[in-house]
PDB file of N, CA and C in Angstrom:
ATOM      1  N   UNK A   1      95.462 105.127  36.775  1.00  0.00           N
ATOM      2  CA  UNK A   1      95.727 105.924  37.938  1.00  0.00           C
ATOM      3  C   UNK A   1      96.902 106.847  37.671  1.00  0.00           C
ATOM      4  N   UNK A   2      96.979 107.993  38.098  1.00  0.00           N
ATOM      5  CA  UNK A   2      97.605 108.928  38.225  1.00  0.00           C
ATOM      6  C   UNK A   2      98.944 108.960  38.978  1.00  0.00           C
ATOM      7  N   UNK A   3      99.870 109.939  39.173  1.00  0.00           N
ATOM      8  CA  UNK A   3     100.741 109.912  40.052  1.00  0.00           C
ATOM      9  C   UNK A   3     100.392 110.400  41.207  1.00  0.00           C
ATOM     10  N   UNK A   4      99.267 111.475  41.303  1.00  0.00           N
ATOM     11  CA  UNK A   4      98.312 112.241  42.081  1.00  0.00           C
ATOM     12  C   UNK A   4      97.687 111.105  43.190  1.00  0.00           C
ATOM     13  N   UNK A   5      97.143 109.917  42.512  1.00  0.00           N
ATOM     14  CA  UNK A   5      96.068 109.519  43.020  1.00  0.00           C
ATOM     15  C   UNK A   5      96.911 108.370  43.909  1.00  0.00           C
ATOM     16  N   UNK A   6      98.198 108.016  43.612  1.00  0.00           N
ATOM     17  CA  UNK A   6      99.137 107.231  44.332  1.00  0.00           C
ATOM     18  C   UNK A   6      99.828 107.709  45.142  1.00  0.00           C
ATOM     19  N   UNK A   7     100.175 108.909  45.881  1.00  0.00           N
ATOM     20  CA  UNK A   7     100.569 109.647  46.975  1.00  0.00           C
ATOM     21  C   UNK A   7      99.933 109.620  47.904  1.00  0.00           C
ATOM     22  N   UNK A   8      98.196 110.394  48.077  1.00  0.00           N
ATOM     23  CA  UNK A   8      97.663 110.081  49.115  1.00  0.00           C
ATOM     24  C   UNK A   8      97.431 108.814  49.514  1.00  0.00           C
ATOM     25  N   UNK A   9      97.561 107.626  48.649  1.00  0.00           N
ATOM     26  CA  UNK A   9      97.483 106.375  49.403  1.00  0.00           C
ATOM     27  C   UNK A   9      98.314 106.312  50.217  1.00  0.00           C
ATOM     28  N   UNK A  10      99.459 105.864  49.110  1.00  0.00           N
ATOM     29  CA  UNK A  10     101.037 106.072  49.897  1.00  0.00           C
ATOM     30  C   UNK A  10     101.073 106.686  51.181  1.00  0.00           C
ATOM     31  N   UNK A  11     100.648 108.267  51.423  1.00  0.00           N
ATOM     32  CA  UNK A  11     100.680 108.635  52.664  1.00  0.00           C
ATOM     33  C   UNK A  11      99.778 108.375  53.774  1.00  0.00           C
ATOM     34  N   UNK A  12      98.533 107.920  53.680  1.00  0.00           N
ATOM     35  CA  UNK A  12      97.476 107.691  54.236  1.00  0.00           C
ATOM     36  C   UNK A  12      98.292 106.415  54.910  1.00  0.00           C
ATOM     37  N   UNK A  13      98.771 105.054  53.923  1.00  0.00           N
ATOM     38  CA  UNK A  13      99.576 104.049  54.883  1.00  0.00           C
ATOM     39  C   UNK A  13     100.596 104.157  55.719  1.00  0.00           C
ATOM     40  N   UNK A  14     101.152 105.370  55.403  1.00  0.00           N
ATOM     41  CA  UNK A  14     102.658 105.726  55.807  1.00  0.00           C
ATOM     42  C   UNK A  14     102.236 106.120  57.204  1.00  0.00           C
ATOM     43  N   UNK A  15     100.948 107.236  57.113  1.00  0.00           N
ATOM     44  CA  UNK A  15     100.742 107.380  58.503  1.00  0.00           C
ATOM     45  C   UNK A  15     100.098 106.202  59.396  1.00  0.00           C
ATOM     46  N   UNK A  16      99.248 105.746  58.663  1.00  0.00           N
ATOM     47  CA  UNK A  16      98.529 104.549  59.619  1.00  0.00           C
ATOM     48  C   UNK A  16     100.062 103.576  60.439  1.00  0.00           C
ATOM     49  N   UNK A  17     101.018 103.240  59.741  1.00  0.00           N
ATOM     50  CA  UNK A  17     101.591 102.673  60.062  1.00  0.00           C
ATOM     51  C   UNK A  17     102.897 103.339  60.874  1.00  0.00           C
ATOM     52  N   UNK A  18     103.154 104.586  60.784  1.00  0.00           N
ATOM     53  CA  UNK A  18     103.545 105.250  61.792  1.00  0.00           C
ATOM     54  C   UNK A  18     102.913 105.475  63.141  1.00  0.00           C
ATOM     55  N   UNK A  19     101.238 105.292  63.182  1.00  0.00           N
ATOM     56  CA  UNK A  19     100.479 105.222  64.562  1.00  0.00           C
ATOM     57  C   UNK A  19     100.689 104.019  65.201  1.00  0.00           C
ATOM     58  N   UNK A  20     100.481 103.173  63.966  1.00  0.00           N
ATOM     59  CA  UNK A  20     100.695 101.658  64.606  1.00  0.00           C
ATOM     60  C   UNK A  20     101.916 101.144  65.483  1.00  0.00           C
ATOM     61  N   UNK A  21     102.650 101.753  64.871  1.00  0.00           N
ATOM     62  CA  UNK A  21     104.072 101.368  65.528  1.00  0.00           C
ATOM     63  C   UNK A  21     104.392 102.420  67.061  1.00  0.00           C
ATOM     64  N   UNK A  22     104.010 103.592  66.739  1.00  0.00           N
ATOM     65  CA  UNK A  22     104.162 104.336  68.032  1.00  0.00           C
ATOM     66  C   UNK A  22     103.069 103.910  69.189  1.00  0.00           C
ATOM     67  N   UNK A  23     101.775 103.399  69.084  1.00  0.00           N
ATOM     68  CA  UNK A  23     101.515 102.603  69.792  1.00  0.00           C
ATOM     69  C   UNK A  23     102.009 100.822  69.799  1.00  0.00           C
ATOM     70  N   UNK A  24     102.349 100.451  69.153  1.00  0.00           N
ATOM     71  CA  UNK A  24     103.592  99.450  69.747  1.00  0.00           C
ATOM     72  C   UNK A  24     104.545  99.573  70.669  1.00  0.00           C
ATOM     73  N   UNK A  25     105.340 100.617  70.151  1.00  0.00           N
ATOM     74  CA  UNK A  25     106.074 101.379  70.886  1.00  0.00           C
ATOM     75  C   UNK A  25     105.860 101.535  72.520  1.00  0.00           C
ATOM     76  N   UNK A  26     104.935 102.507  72.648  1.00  0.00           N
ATOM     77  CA  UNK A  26     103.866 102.612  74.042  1.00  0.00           C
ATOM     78  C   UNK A  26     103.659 102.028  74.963  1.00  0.00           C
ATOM     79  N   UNK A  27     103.337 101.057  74.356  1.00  0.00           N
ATOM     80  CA  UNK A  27     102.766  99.689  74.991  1.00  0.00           C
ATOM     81  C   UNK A  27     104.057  98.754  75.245  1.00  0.00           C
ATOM     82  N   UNK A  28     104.754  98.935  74.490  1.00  0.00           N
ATOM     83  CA  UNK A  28     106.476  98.176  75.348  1.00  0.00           C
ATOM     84  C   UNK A  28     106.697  99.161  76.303  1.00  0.00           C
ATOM     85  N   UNK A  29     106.722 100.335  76.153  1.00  0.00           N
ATOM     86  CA  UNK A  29     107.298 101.057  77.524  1.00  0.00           C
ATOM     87  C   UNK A  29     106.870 101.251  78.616  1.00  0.00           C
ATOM     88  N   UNK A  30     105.312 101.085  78.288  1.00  0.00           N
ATOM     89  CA  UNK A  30     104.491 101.036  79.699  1.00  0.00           C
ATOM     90  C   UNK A  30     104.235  99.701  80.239  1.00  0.00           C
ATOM     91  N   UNK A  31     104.191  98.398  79.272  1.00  0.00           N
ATOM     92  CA  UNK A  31     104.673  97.172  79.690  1.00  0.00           C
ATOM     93  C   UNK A  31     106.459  96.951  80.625  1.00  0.00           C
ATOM     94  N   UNK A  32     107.126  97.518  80.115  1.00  0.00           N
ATOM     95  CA  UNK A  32     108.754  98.199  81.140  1.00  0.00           C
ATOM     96  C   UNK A  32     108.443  98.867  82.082  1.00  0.00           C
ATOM     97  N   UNK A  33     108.141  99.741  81.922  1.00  0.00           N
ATOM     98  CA  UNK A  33     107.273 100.640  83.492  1.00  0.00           C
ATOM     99  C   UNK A  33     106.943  99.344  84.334  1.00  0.00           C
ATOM    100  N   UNK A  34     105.745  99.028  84.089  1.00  0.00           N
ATOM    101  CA  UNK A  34     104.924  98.385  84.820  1.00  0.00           C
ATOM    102  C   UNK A  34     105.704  96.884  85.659  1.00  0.00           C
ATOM    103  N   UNK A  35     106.296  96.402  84.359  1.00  0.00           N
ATOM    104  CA  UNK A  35     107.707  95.461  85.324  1.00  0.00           C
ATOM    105  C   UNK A  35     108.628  96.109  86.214  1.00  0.00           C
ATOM    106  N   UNK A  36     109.198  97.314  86.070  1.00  0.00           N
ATOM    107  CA  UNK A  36     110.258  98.009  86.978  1.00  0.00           C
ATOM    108  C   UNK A  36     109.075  98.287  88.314  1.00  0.00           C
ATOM    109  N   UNK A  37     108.069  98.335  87.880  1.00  0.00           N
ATOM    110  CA  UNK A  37     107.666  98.517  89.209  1.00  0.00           C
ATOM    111  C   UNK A  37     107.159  97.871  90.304  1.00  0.00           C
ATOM    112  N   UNK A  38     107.149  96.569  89.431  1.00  0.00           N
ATOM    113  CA  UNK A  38     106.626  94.866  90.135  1.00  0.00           C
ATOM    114  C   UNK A  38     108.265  94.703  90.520  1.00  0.00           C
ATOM    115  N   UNK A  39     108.955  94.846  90.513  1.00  0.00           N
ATOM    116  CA  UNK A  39     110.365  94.617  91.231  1.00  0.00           C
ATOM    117  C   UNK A  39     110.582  95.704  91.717  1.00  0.00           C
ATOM    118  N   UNK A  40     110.264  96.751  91.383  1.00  0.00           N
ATOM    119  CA  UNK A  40     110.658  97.666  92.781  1.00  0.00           C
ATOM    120  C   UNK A  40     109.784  97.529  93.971  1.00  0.00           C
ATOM    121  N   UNK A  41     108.812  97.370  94.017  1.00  0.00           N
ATOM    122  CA  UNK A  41     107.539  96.922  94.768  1.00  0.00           C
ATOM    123  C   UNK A  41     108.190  95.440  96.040  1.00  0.00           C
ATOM    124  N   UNK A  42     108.385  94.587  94.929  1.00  0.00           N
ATOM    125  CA  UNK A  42     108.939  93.482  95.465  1.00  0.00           C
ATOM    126  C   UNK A  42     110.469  93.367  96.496  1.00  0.00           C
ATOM    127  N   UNK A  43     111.400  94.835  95.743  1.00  0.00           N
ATOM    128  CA  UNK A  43     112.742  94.851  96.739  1.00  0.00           C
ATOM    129  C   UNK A  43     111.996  95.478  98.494  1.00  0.00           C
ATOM    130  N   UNK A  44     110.799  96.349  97.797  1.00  0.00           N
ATOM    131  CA  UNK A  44     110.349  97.276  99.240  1.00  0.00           C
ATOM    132  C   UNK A  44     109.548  95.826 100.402  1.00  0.00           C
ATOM    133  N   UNK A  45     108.826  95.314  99.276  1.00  0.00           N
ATOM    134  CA  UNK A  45     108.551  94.390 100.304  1.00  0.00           C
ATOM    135  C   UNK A  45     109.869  93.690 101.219  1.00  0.00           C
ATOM    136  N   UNK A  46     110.445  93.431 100.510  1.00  0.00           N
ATOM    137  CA  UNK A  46     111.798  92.431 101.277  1.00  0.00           C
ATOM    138  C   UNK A  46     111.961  93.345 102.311  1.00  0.00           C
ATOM    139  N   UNK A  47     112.118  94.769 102.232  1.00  0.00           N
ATOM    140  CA  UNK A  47     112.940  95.800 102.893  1.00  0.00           C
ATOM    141  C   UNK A  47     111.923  95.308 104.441  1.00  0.00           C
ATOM    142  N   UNK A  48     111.155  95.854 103.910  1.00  0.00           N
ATOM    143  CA  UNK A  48     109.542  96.151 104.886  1.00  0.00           C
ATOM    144  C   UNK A  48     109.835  94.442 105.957  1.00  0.00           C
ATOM    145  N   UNK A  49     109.630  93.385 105.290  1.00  0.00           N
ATOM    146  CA  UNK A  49     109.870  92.185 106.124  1.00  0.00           C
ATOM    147  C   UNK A  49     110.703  91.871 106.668  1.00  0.00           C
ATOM    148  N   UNK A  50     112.176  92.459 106.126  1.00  0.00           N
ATOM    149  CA  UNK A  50     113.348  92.249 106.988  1.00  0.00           C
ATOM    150  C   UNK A  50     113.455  93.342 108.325  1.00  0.00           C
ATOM    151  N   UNK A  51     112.687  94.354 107.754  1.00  0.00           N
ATOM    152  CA  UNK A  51     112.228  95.607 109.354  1.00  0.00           C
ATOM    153  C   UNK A  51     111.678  94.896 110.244  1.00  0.00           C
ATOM    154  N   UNK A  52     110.232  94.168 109.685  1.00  0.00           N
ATOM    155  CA  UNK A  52     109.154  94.062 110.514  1.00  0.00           C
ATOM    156  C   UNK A  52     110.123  92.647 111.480  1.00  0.00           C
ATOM    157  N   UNK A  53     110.863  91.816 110.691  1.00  0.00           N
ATOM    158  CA  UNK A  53     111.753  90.525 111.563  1.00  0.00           C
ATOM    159  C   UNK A  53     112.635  91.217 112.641  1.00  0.00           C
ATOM    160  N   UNK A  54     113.317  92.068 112.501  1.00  0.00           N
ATOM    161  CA  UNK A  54     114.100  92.630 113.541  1.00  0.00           C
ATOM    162  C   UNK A  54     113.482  93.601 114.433  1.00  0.00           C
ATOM    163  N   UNK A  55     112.288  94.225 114.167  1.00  0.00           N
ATOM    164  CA  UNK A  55     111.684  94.700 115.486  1.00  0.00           C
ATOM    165  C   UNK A  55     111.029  93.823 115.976  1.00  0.00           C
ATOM    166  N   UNK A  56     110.315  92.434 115.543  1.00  0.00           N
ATOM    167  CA  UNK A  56     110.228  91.279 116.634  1.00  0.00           C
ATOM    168  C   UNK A  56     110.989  91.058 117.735  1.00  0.00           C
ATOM    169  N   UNK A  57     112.022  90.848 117.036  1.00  0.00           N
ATOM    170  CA  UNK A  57     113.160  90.063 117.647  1.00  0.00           C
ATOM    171  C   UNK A  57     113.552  91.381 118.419  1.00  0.00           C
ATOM    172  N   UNK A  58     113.748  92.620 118.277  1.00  0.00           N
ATOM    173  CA  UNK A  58     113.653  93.710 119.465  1.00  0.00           C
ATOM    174  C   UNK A  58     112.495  93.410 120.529  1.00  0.00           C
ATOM    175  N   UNK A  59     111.393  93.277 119.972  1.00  0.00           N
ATOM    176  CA  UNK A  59     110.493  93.349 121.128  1.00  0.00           C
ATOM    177  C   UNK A  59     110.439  92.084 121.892  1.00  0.00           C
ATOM    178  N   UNK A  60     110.529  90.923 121.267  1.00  0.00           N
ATOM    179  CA  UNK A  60     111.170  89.884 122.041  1.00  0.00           C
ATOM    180  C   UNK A  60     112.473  90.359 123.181  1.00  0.00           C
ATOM    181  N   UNK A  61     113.273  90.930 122.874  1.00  0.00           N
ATOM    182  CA  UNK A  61     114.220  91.035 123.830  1.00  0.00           C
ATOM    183  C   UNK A  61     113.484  92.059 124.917  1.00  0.00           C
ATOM    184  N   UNK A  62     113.156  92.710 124.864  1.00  0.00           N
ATOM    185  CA  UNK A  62     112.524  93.700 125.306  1.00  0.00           C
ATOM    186  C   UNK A  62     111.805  93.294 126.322  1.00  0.00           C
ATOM    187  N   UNK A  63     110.971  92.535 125.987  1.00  0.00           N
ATOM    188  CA  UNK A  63     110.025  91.566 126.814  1.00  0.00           C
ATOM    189  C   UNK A  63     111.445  90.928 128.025  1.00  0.00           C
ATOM    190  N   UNK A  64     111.871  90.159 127.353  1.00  0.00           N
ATOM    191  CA  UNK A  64     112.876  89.579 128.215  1.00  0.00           C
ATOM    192  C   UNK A  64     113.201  90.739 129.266  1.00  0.00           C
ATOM    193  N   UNK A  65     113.561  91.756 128.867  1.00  0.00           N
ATOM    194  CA  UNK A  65     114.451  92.148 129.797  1.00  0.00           C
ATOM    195  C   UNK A  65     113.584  93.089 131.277  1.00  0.00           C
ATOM    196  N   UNK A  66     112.035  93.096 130.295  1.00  0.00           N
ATOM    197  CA  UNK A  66     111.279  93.697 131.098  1.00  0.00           C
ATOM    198  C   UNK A  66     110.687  92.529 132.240  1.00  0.00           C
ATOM    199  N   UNK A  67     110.983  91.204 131.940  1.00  0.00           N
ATOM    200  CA  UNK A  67     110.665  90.303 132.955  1.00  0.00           C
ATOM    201  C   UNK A  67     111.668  90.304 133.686  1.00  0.00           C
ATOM    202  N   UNK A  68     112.945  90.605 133.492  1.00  0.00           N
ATOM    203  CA  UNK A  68     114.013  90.621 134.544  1.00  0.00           C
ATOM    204  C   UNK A  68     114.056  91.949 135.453  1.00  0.00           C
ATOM    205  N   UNK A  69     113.542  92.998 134.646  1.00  0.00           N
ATOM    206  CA  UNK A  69     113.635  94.083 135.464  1.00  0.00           C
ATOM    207  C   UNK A  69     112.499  93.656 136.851  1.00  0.00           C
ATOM    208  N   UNK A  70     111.496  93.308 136.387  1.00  0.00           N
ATOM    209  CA  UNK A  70     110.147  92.964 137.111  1.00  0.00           C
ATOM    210  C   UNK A  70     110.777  91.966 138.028  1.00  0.00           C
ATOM    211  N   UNK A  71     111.519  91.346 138.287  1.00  0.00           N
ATOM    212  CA  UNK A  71     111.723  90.224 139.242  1.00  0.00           C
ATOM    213  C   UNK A  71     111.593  90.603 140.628  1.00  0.00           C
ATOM    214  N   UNK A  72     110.835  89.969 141.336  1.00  0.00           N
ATOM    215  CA  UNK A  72     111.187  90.322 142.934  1.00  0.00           C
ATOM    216  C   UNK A  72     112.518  89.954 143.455  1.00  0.00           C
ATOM    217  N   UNK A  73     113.304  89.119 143.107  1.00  0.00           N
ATOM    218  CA  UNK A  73     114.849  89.185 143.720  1.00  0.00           C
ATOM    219  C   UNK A  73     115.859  90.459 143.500  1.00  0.00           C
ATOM    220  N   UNK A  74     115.312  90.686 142.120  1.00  0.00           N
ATOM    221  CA  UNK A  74     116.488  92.170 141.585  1.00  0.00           C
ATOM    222  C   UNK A  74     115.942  93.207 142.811  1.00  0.00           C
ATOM    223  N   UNK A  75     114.711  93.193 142.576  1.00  0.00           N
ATOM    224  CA  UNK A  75     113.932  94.457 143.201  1.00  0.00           C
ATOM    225  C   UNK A  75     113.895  94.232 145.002  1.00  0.00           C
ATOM    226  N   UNK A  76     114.260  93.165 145.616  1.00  0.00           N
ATOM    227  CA  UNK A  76     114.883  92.980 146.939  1.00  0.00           C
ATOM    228  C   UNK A  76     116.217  93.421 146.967  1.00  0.00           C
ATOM    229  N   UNK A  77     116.988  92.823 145.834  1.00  0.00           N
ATOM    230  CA  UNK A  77     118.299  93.124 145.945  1.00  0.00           C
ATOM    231  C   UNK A  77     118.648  94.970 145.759  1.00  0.00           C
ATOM    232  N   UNK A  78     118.019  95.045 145.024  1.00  0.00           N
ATOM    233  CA  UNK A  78     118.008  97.117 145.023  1.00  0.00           C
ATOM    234  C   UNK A  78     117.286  97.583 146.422  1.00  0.00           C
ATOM    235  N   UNK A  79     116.550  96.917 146.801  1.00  0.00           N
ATOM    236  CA  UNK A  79     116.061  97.239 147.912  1.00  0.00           C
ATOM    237  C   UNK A  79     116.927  97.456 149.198  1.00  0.00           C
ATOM    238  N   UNK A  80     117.988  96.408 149.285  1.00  0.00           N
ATOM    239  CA  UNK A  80     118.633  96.044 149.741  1.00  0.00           C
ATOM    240  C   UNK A  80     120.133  96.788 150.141  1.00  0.00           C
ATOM    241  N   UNK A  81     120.792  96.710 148.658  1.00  0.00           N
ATOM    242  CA  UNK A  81     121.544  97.519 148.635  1.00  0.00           C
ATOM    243  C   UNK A  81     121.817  99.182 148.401  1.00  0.00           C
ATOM    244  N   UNK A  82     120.978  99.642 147.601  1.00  0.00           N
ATOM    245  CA  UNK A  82     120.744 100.792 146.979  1.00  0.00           C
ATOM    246  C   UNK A  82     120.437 101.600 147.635  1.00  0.00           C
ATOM    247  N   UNK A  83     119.100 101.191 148.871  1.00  0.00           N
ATOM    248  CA  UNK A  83     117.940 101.855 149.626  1.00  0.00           C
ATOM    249  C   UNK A  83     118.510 101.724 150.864  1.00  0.00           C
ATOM    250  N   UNK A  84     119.312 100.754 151.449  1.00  0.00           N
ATOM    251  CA  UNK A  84     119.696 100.231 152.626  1.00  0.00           C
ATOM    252  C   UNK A  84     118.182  99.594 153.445  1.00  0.00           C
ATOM    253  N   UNK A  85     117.532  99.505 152.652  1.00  0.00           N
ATOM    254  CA  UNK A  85     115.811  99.282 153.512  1.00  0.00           C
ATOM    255  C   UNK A  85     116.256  97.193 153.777  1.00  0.00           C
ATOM    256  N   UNK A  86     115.812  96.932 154.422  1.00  0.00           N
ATOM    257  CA  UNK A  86     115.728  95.658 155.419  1.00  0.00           C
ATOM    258  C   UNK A  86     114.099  94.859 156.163  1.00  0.00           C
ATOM    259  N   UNK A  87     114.248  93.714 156.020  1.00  0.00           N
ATOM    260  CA  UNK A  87     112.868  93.119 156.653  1.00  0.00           C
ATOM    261  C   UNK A  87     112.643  93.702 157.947  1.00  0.00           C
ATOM    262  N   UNK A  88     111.245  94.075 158.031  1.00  0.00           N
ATOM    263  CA  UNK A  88     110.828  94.802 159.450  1.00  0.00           C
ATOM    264  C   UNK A  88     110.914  93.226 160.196  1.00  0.00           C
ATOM    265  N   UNK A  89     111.246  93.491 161.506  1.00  0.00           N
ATOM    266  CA  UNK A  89     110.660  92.366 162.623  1.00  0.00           C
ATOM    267  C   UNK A  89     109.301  92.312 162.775  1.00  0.00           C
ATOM    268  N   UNK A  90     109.370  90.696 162.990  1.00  0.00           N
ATOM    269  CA  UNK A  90     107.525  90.415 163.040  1.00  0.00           C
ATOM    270  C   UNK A  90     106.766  91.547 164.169  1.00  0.00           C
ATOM    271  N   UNK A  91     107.448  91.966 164.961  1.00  0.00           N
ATOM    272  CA  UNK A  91     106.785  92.774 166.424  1.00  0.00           C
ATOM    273  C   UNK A  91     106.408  93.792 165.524  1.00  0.00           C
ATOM    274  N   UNK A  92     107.195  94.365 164.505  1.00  0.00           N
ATOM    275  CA  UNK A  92     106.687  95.724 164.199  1.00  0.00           C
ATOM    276  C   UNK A  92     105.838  96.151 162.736  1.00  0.00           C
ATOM    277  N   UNK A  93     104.898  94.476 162.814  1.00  0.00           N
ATOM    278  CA  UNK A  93     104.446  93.987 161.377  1.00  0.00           C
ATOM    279  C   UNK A  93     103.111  94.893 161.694  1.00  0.00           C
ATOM    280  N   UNK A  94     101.721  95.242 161.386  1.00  0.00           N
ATOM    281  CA  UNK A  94     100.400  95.009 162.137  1.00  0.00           C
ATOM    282  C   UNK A  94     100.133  94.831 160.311  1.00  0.00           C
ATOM    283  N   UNK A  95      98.950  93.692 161.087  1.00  0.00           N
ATOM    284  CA  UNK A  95      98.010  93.221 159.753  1.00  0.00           C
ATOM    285  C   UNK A  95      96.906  94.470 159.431  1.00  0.00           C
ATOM    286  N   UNK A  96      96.420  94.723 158.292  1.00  0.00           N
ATOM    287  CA  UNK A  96      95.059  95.440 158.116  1.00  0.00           C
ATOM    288  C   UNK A  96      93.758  94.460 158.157  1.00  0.00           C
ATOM    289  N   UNK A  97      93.078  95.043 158.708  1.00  0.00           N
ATOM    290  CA  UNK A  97      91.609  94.215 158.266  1.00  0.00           C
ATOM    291  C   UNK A  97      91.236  94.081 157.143  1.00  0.00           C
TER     292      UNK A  97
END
């Protein structure tokens, strides 16, 4: 063999094994990608569940406060004071049919 005929080998491996490795390469970085994005994924979830827990707990209160607004005592008592309005006397009640 030649000196000729030992170069293109030489280079023929040189490149094969320069592909090989840059897809090695590749494939770690898009394997890194793909983890940064299973934890970024995972902080949004947390984000998202710790939202979705505190607008419960808003609408829970909410509720509450809409049963207090709703009360017939508050709503006598505004009646009462606010309106100056007062129970009619039975004389000046009439029933409907």
């Amino acid at each position: 063999m030649t000196d000729r005929d030992t170069k293109p080998a030489v280079n023929r491996r040189m490149i094969v094994l320069v592909m090989l490795l840059s897809i090695l390469i590749l494939e770690g970085l898009f394997f890194i990608w793909c983890q940064t994005q299973c934890v970024q994924i995972g902080y949004e979830m947390a984000r998202e569940s710790e939202t979705y827990r505190s607008l419960v707990a808003m609408e829970n209160n909410l509720r509450v406060e809409l049963s207090r607004l709703r009360s017939p005592e508050r709503i006598a008592e505004i009646a009462r004071t606010q309106l100056q309005l007062e129970l009619p006397d039975p004389e000046r009640m009439y029933v409907l049919p």
